[in-house]
Protein backbone atom coordinates (compact mmCIF):
# COMPACT_ATOMS: atom_id res chain seq x y z
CA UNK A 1 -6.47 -8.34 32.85
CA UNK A 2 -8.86 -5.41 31.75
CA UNK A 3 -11.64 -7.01 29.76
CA UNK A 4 -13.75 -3.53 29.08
CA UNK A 5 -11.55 -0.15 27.22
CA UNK A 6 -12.89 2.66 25.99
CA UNK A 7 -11.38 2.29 22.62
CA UNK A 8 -10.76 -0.83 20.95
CA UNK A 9 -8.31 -0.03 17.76
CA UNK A 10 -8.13 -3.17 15.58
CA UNK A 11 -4.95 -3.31 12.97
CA UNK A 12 -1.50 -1.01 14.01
CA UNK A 13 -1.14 0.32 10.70
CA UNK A 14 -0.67 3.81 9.93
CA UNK A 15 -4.01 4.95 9.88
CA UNK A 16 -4.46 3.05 13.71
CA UNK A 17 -1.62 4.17 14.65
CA UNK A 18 -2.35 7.83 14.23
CA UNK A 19 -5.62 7.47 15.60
CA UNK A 20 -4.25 5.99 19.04
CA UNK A 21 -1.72 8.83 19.10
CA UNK A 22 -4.41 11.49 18.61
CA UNK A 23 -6.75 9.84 21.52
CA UNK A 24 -3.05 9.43 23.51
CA UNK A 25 -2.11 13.16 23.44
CA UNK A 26 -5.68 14.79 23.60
CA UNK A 27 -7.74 12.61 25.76
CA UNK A 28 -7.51 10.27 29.13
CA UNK A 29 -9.29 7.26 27.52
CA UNK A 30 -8.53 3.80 28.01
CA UNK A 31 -7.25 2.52 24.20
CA UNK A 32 -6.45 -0.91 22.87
CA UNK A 33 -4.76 -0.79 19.85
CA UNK A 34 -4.32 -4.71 18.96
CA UNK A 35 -2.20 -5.68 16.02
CA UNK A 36 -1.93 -9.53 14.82
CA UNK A 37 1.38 -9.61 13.57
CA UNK A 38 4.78 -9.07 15.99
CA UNK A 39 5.73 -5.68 17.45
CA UNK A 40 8.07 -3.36 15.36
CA UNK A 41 11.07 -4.13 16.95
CA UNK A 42 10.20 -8.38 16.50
CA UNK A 43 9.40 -7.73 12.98
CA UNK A 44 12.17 -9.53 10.20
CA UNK A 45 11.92 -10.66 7.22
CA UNK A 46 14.56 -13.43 6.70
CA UNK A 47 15.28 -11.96 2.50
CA UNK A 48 15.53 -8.21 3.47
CA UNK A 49 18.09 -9.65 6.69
CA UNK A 50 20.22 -11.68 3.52
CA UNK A 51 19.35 -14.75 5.49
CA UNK A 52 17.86 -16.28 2.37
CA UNK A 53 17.07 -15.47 -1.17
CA UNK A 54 13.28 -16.49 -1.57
CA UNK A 55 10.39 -16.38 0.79
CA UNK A 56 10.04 -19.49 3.32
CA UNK A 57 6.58 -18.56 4.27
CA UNK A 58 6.71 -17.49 7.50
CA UNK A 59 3.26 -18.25 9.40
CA UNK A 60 2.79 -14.36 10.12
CA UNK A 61 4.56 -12.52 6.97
CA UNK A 62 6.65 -9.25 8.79
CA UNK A 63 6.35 -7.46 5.32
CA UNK A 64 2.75 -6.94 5.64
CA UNK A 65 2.05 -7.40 9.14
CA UNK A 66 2.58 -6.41 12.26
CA UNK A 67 3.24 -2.70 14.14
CA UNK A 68 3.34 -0.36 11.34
CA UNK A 69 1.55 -2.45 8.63
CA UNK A 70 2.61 -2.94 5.23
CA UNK A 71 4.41 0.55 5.22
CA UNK A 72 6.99 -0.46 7.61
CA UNK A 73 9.22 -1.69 5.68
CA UNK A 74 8.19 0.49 2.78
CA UNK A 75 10.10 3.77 1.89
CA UNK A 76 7.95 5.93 3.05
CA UNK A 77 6.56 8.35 0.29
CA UNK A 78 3.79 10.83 1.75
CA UNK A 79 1.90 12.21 -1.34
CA UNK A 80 0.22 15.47 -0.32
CA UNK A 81 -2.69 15.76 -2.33
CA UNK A 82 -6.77 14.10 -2.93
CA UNK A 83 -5.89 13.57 -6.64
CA UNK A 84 -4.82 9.90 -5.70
CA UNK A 85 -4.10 7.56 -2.81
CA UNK A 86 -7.37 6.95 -1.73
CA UNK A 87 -11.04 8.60 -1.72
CA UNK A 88 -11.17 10.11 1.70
CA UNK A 89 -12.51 13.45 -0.01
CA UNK A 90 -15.49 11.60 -1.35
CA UNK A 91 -16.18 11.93 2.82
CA UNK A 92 -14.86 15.33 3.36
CA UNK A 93 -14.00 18.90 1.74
CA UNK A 94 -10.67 19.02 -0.45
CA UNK A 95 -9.32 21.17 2.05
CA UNK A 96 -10.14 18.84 5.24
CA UNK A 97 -8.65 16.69 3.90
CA UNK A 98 -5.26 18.52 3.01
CA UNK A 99 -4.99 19.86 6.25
CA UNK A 100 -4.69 16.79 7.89
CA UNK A 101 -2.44 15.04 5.68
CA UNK A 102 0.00 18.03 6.57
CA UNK A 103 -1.17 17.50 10.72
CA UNK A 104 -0.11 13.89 9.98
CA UNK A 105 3.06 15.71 8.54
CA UNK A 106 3.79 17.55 11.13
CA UNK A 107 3.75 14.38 13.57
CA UNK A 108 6.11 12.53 11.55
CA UNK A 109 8.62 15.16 11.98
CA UNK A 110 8.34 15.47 15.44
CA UNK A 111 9.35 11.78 15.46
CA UNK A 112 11.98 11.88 12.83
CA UNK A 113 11.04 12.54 9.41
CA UNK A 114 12.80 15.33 7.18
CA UNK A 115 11.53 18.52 6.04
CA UNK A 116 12.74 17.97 2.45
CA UNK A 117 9.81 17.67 -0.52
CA UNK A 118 9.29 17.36 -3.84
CA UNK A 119 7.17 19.05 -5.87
CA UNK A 120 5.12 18.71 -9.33
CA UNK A 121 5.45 22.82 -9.98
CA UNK A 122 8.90 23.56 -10.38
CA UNK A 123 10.23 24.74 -13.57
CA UNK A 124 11.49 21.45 -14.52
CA UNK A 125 8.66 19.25 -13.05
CA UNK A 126 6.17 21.54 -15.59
CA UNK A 127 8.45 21.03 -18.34
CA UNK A 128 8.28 16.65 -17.75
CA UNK A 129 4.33 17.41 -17.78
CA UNK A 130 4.37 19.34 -21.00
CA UNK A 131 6.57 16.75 -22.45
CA UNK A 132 4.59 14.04 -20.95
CA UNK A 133 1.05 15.55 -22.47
CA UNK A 134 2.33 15.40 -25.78
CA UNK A 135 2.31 11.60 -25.95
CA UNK A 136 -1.53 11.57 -23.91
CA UNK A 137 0.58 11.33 -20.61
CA UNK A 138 -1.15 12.86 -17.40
CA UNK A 139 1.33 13.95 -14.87
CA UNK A 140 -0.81 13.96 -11.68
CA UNK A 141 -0.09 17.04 -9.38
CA UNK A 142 1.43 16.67 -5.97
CA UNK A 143 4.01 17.49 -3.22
CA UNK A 144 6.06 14.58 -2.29
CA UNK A 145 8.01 13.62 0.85
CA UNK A 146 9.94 10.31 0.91
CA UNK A 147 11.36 9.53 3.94
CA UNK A 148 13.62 6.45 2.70
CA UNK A 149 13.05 2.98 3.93
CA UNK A 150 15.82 3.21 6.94
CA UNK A 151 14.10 5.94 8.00
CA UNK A 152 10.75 5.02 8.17
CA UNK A 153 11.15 2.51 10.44
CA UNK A 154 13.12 4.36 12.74
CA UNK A 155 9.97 6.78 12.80
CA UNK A 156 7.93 3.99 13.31
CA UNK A 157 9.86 3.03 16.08
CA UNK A 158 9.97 6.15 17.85
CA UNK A 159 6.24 6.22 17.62
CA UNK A 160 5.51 2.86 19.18
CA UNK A 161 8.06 3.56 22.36
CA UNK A 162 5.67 6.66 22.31
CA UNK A 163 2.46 5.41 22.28
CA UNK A 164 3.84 1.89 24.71
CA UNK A 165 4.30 4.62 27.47
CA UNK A 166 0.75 5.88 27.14
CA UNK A 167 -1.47 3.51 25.44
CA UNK A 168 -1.84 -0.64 25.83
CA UNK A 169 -0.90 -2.29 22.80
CA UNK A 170 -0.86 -6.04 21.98
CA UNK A 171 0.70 -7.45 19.16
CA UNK A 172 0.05 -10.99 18.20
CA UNK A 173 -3.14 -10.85 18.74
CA UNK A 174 -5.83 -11.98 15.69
CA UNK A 175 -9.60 -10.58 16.11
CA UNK A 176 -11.41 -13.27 15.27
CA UNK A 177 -15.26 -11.82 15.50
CA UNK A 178 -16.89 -8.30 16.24
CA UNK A 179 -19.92 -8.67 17.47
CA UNK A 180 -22.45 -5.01 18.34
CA UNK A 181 -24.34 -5.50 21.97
CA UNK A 182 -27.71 -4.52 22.76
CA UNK A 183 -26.47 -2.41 24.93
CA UNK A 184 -24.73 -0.48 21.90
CA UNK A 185 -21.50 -1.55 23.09
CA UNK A 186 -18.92 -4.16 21.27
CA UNK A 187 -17.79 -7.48 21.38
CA UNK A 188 -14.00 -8.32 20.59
CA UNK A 189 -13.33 -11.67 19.93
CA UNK A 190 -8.93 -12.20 20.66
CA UNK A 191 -6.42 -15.14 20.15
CA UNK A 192 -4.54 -13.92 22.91
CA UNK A 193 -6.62 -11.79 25.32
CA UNK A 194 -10.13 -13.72 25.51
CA UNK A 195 -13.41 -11.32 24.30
CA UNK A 196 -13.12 -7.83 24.97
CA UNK A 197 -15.70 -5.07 25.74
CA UNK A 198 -15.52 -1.43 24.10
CA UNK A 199 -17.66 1.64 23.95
CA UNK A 200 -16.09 2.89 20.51
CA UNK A 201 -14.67 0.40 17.92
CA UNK A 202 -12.15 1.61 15.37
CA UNK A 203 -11.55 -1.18 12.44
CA UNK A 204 -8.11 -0.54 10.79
CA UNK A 205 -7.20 -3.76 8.86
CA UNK A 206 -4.75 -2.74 6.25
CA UNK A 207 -4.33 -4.58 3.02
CA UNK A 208 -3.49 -7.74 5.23
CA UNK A 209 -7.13 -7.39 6.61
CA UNK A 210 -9.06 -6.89 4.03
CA UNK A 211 -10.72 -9.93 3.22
CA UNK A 212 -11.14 -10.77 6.83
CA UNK A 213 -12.82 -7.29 7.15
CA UNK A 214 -15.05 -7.83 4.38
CA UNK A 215 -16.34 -10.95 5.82
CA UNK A 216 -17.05 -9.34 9.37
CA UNK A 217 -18.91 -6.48 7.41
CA UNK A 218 -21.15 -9.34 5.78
CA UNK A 219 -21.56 -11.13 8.86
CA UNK A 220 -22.61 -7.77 10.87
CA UNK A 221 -24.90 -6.96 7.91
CA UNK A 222 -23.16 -3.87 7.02
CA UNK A 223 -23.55 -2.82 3.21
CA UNK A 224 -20.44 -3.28 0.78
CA UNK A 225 -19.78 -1.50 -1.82
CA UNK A 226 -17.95 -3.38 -4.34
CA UNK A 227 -14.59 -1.68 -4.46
CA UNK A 228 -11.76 -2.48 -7.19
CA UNK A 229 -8.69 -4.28 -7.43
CA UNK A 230 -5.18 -3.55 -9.38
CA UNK A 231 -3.53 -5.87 -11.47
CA UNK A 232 -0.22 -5.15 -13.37
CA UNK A 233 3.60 -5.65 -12.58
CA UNK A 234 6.83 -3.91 -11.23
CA UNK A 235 8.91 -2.74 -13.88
CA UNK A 236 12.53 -2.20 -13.04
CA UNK A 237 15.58 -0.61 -15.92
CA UNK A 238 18.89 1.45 -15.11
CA UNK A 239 18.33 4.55 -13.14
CA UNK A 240 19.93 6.78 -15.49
CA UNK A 241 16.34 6.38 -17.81
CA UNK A 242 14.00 7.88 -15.53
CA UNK A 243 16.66 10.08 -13.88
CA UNK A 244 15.60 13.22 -14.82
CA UNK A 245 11.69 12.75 -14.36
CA UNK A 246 12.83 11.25 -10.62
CA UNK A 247 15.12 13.95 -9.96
CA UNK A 248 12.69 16.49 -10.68
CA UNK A 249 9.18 15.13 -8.70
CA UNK A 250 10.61 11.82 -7.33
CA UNK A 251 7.10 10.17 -7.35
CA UNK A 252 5.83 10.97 -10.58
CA UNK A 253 2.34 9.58 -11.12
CA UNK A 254 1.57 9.06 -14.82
CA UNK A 255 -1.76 8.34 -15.87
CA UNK A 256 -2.36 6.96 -20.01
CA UNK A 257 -5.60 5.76 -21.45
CA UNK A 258 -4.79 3.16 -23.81
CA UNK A 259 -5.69 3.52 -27.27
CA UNK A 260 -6.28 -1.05 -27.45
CA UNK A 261 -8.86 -1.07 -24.78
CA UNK A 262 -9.33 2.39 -23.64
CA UNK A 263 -8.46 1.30 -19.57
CA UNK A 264 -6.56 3.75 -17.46
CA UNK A 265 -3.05 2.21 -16.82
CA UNK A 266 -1.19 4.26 -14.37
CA UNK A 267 2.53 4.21 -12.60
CA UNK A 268 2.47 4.04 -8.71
CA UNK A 269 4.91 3.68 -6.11
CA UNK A 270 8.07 4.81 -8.22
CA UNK A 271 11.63 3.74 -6.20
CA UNK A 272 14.71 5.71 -8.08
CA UNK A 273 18.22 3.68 -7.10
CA UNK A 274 15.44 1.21 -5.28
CA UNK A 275 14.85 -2.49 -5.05
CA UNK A 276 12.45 -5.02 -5.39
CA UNK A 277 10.60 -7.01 -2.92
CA UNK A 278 8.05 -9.70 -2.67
CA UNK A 279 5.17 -9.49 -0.36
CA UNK A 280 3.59 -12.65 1.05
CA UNK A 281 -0.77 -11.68 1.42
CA UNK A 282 -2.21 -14.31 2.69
CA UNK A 283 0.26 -17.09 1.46
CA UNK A 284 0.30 -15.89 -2.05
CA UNK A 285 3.97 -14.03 -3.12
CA UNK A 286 3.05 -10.51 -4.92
CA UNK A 287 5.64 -8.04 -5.46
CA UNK A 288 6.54 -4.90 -5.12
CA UNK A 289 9.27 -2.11 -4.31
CA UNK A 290 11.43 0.06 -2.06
CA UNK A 291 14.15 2.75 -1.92
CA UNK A 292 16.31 3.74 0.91
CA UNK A 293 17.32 7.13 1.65
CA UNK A 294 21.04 6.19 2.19
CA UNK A 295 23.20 6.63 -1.23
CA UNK A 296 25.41 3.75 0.20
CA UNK A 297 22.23 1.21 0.13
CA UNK A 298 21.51 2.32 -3.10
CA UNK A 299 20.99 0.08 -6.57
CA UNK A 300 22.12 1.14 -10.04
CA UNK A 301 17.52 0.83 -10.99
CA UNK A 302 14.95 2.14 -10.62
CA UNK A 303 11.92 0.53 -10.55
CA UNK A 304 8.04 1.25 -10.41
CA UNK A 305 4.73 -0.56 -10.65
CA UNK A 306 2.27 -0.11 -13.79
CA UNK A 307 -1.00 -0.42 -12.54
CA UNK A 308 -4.95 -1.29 -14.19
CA UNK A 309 -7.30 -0.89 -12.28
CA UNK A 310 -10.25 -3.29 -12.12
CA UNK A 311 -14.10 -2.46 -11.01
CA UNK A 312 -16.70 -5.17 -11.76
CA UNK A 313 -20.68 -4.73 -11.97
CA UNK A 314 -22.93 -7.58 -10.85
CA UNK A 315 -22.96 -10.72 -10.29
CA UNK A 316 -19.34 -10.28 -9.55
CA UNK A 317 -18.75 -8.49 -5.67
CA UNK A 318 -15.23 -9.98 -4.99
CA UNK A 319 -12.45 -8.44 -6.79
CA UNK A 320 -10.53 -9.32 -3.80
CA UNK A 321 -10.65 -12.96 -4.85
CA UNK A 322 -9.85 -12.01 -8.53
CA UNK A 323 -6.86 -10.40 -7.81
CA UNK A 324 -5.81 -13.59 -5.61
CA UNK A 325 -6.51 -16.22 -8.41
CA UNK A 326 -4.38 -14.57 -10.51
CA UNK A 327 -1.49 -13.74 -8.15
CA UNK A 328 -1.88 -17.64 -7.13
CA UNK A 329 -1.07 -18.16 -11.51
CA UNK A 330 2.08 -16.83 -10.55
CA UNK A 331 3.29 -18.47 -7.47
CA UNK A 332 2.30 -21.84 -9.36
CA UNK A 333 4.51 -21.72 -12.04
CA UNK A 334 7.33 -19.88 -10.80
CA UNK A 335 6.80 -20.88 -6.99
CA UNK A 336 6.86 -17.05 -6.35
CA UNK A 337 7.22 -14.27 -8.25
CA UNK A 338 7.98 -14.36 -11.79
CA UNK A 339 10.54 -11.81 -14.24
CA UNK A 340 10.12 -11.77 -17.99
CA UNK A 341 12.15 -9.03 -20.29
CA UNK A 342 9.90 -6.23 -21.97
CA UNK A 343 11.42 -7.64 -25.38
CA UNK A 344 10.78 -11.67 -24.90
CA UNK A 345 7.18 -10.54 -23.61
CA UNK A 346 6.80 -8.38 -27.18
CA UNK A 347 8.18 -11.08 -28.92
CA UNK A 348 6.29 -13.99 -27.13
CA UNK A 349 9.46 -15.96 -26.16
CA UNK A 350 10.03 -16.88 -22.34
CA UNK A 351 12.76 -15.74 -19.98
CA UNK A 352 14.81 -18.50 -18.98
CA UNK A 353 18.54 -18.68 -16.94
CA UNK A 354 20.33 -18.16 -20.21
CA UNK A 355 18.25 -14.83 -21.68
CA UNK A 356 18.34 -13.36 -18.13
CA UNK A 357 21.76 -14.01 -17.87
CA UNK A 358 22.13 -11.97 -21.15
CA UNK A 359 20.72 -9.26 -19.63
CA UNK A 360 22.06 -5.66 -19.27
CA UNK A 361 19.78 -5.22 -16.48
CA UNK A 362 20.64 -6.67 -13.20
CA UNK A 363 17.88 -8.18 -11.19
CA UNK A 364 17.50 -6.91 -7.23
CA UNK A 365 15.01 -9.64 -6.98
CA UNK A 366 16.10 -12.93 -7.03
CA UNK A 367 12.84 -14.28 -9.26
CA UNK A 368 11.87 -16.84 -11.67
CA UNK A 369 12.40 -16.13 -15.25
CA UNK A 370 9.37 -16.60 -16.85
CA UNK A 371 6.13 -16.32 -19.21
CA UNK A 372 3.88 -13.00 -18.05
CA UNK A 373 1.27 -14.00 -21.16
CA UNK A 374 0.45 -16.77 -19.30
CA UNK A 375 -0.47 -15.47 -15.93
CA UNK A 376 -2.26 -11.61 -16.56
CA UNK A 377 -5.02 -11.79 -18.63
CA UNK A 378 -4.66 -10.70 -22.19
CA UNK A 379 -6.36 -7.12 -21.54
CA UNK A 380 -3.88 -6.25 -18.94
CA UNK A 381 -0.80 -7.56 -20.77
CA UNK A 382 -1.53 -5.49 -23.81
CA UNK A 383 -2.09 -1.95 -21.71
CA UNK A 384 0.81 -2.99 -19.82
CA UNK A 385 2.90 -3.42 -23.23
CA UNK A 386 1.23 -0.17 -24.80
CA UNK A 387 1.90 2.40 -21.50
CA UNK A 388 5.71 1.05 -21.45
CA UNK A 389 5.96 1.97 -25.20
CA UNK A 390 4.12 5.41 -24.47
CA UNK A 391 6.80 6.13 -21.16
CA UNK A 392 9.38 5.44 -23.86
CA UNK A 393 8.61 8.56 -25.63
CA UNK A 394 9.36 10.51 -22.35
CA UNK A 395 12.27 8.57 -20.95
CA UNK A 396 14.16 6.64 -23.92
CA UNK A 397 15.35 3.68 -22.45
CA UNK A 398 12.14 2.42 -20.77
CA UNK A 399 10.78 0.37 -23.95
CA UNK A 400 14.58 -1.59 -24.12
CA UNK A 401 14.64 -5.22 -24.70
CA UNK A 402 16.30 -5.82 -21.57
CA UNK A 403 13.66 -3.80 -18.97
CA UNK A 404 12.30 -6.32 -16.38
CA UNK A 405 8.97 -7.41 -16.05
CA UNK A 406 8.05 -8.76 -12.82
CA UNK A 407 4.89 -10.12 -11.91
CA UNK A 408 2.25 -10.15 -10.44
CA UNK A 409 1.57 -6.94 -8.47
CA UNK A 410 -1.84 -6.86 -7.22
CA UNK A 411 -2.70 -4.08 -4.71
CA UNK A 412 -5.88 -5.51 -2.50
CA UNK A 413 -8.74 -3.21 -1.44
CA UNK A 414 -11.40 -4.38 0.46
CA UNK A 415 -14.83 -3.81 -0.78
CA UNK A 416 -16.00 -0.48 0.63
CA UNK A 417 -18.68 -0.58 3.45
CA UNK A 418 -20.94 2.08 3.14
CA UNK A 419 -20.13 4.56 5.53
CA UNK A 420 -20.85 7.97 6.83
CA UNK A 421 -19.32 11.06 6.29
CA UNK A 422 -17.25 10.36 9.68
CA UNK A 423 -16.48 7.12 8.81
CA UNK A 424 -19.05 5.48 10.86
CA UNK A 425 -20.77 1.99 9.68
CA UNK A 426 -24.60 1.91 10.53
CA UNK A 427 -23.20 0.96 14.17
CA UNK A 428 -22.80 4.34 16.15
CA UNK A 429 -19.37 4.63 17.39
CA UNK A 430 -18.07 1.72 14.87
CA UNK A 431 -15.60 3.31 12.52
CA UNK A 432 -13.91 1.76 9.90
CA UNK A 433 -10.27 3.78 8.08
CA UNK A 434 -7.70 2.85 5.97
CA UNK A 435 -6.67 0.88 3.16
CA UNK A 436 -7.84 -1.99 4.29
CA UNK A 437 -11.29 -0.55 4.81
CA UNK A 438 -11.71 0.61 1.31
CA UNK A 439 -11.29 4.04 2.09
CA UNK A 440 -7.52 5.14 0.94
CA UNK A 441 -4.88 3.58 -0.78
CA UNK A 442 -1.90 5.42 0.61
CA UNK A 443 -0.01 6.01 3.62
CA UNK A 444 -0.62 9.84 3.55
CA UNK A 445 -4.32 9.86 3.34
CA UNK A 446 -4.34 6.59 5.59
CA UNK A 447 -2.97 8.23 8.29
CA UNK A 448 -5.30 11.08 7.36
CA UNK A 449 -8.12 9.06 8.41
CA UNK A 450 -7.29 7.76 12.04
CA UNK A 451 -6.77 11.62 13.04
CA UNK A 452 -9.97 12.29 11.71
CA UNK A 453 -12.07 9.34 13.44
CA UNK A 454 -9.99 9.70 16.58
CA UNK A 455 -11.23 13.25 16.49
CA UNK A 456 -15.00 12.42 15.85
CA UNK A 457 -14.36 10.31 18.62
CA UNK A 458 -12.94 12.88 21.16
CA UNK A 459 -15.98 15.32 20.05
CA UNK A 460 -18.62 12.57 21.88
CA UNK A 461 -16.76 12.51 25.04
């Protein structure tokens, strides 16, 4: 077996994965891209298959790992613009930036993805932002593309019976240590393949590989830079509500300083007619949502995550273990995730059977009905509370008593390393992209940033 490549990809999410297509169609290098969960077409998850209703742990979790990363089983929404998902232009030019996110466009379309988009300056979309500024509501501008969650996968598919034919890739297989040689070259340490030898190391964790990045960054003595984490929960209500905001943008990204604490609160990852899913990171059951493309696998909700976000000063560095503490609140009294109604919350009464039962929303996540108040910290709970009663004004409907509440949702970042302007850590020819690198937190700009190292990378040749 080859011990020695010439580029050594670590994590097959979408921001490795476009970087080992754009060394696969422009160059004749020798590239690893290793992956620690199961190849796409080995990846299940026993709740989305109907097998069972809660999660049963599985040792590697297929939602967040594996060949595609935690957007596989997502449903797919590409956001093109710099205004959110992710701080890749702190590194480059506005521009740069755009015009990869639409390369990375134009890739997904040659494996599969439609031409159809969604945009924030249409007639109607600027009539929803008026609206929405009225009540202090900041509709955040950008072009849209969701690709559905059948059909991302089937993209992600095509792409890995792509890149099989011209690259090596190894799934389950867990990097254990990266170590830098003194002859400027790295060590891999595998589960699966023994140590490994590369001349350029690209580190694409993903959200799964976060904290396991962050501690090979401290061990290699490469600066962090505390990054943030977000706390909040994924609120789901009839589809009818938010049916003419979502028919208009699709993805509308509302941003609301509260008036109790003066934190930005913010709506992400918005799934009209979708469901909602649980994600297992690290052993601990967040949640979180998807929509498919198909009208016939449709719900009757919608539903969307509220979002604070959470940046701490010294002595705290780890907002990557403060986000797990209180996700791990959650899973211990509800043994997962947890679903309270917007009006027991308000009125400080917990969701049991019975109440649930009673109400007029339908859960597509089979949770526990619960007490929010007494897993999100008080701070949190009341912006929550105060942004749902500000998207009332906007879409009447949203502030019912019967709107679900389900908690937690934590989205994981790891603590930045401090990097160059081509992504490089102090190590020449060490790059580090994605979410799980601090960098984005989005598939669009994600992707964005494995075309771009792969392309510092080609330059050296």
């Amino acid at each position: 077996m080859n011990k020695h490549y010439d580029v050594i990809i670590v994590g097959a999410g979408i921001s490795g994965i476009m970087a080992a297509y754009e060394l696969a169609e422009k160059s004749k290098l020798n590239v690893l891209l290793l992956e620690q969960g199961k190849n796409i077409y080995k990846r299940s998850c026993p709740i989305i298959e109907g097998k069972v209703k809660d999660c049963i742990n599985c040792p590697a979790c297929s939602i967040m790992k594996g060949f595609g990363g935690a957007g596989n089983f997502s449903d797919g929404k590409y956001n093109f613009t710099t205004a959110f998902g992710g701080w890749f232009n702190e590194y480059l030019p506005d521009k740069d930036v755009m015009d990869l996110i639409n390369y990375v466009d134009e890739i997904n379309m040659k494996f599969g993805a439609t031409d159809e988009t969604f945009s924030t300056q249409t007639p109607e979309a600027l009539k929803i932002e008026k609206a929405a500024l009225e009540y202090d509501l900041h509709l955040l501008h950008a072009k849209v593309k969701h690709l559905g969650t059948e059909n991302n996968l089937q993209i992600l598919k095509n792409m890995y019976d792509y890149l099989a034919e011209k690259i090596q890739i190894e799934s389950d297989c867990q990097v254990s240590d990266i170590t830098h040689l003194s002859d400027g070259s790295f060590e891999v340490v595998t589960s699966s393949m023994g140590t490994l030898n590369c001349k350029y190391l690209i580190v694409a964790p993903g959200r799964a590989g976060a904290e396991w990045f962050s501690n090979q960054c401290k061990k290699l003595d490469i600066p962090l830079l505390n990054n943030q984490v977000d706390i909040g929960v994924r609120v789901e209500m009839p589809a009818r509500v938010f049916e003419h905001i979502t028919n208009a943008v699709y993805e509308s990204k509302l941003v609301y300083r509260t008036k109790c604490h003066g934190d930005k609160i913010r709506t992400f990852c918005m799934n009209p007619y979708g469901h909602v899913v649980t994600e297992n990171v690290d052993g601990l059951m967040t949640v979180n949502g998807h929509s498919y493309s198909d009208p016939a696998l449709r719900s009757e909700n919608t539903n969307f995550a509220l979002l604070v976000s959470n940046r701490f000063t010294q002595p705290f560095n780890d907002p990557y273990q403060y986000g797990k503490r209180i996700a791990s609140l959650s899973n211990l009294l509800g043994g997962g995730i947890l679903v309270q109604r917007f009006g027991d919350l308000v009125k400080g009464n917990r969701t049991n059977e019975h109440r649930l039962a009673q109400s007029f929303v339908k859960p597509t996540l089979n949770a526990t009905p619960g007490d929010l108040s007494l897993v999100i910290p008080k701070r949190q709970l009341d912006d929550i509370i105060e942004m749902i009663y500000a998207l009332d004004k906007i879409a009447p409907g949203a502030a019912n008593f019967d709107t679900l509440l389900y908690g937690v949702e934590v989205k994981f970042y790891s603590a930045k390393p401090e990097l160059s302007n081509e992504l490089e850590t102090k190590y020449t020819n060490m790059f580090a992209i994605g979410d799980g690198a601090g960098v984005t937190r989005g598939l669009a700009q994600a992707a964005a940033t494995g075309v771009y190292v792969a392309r510092n990378i080609l330059k050296r040749i």
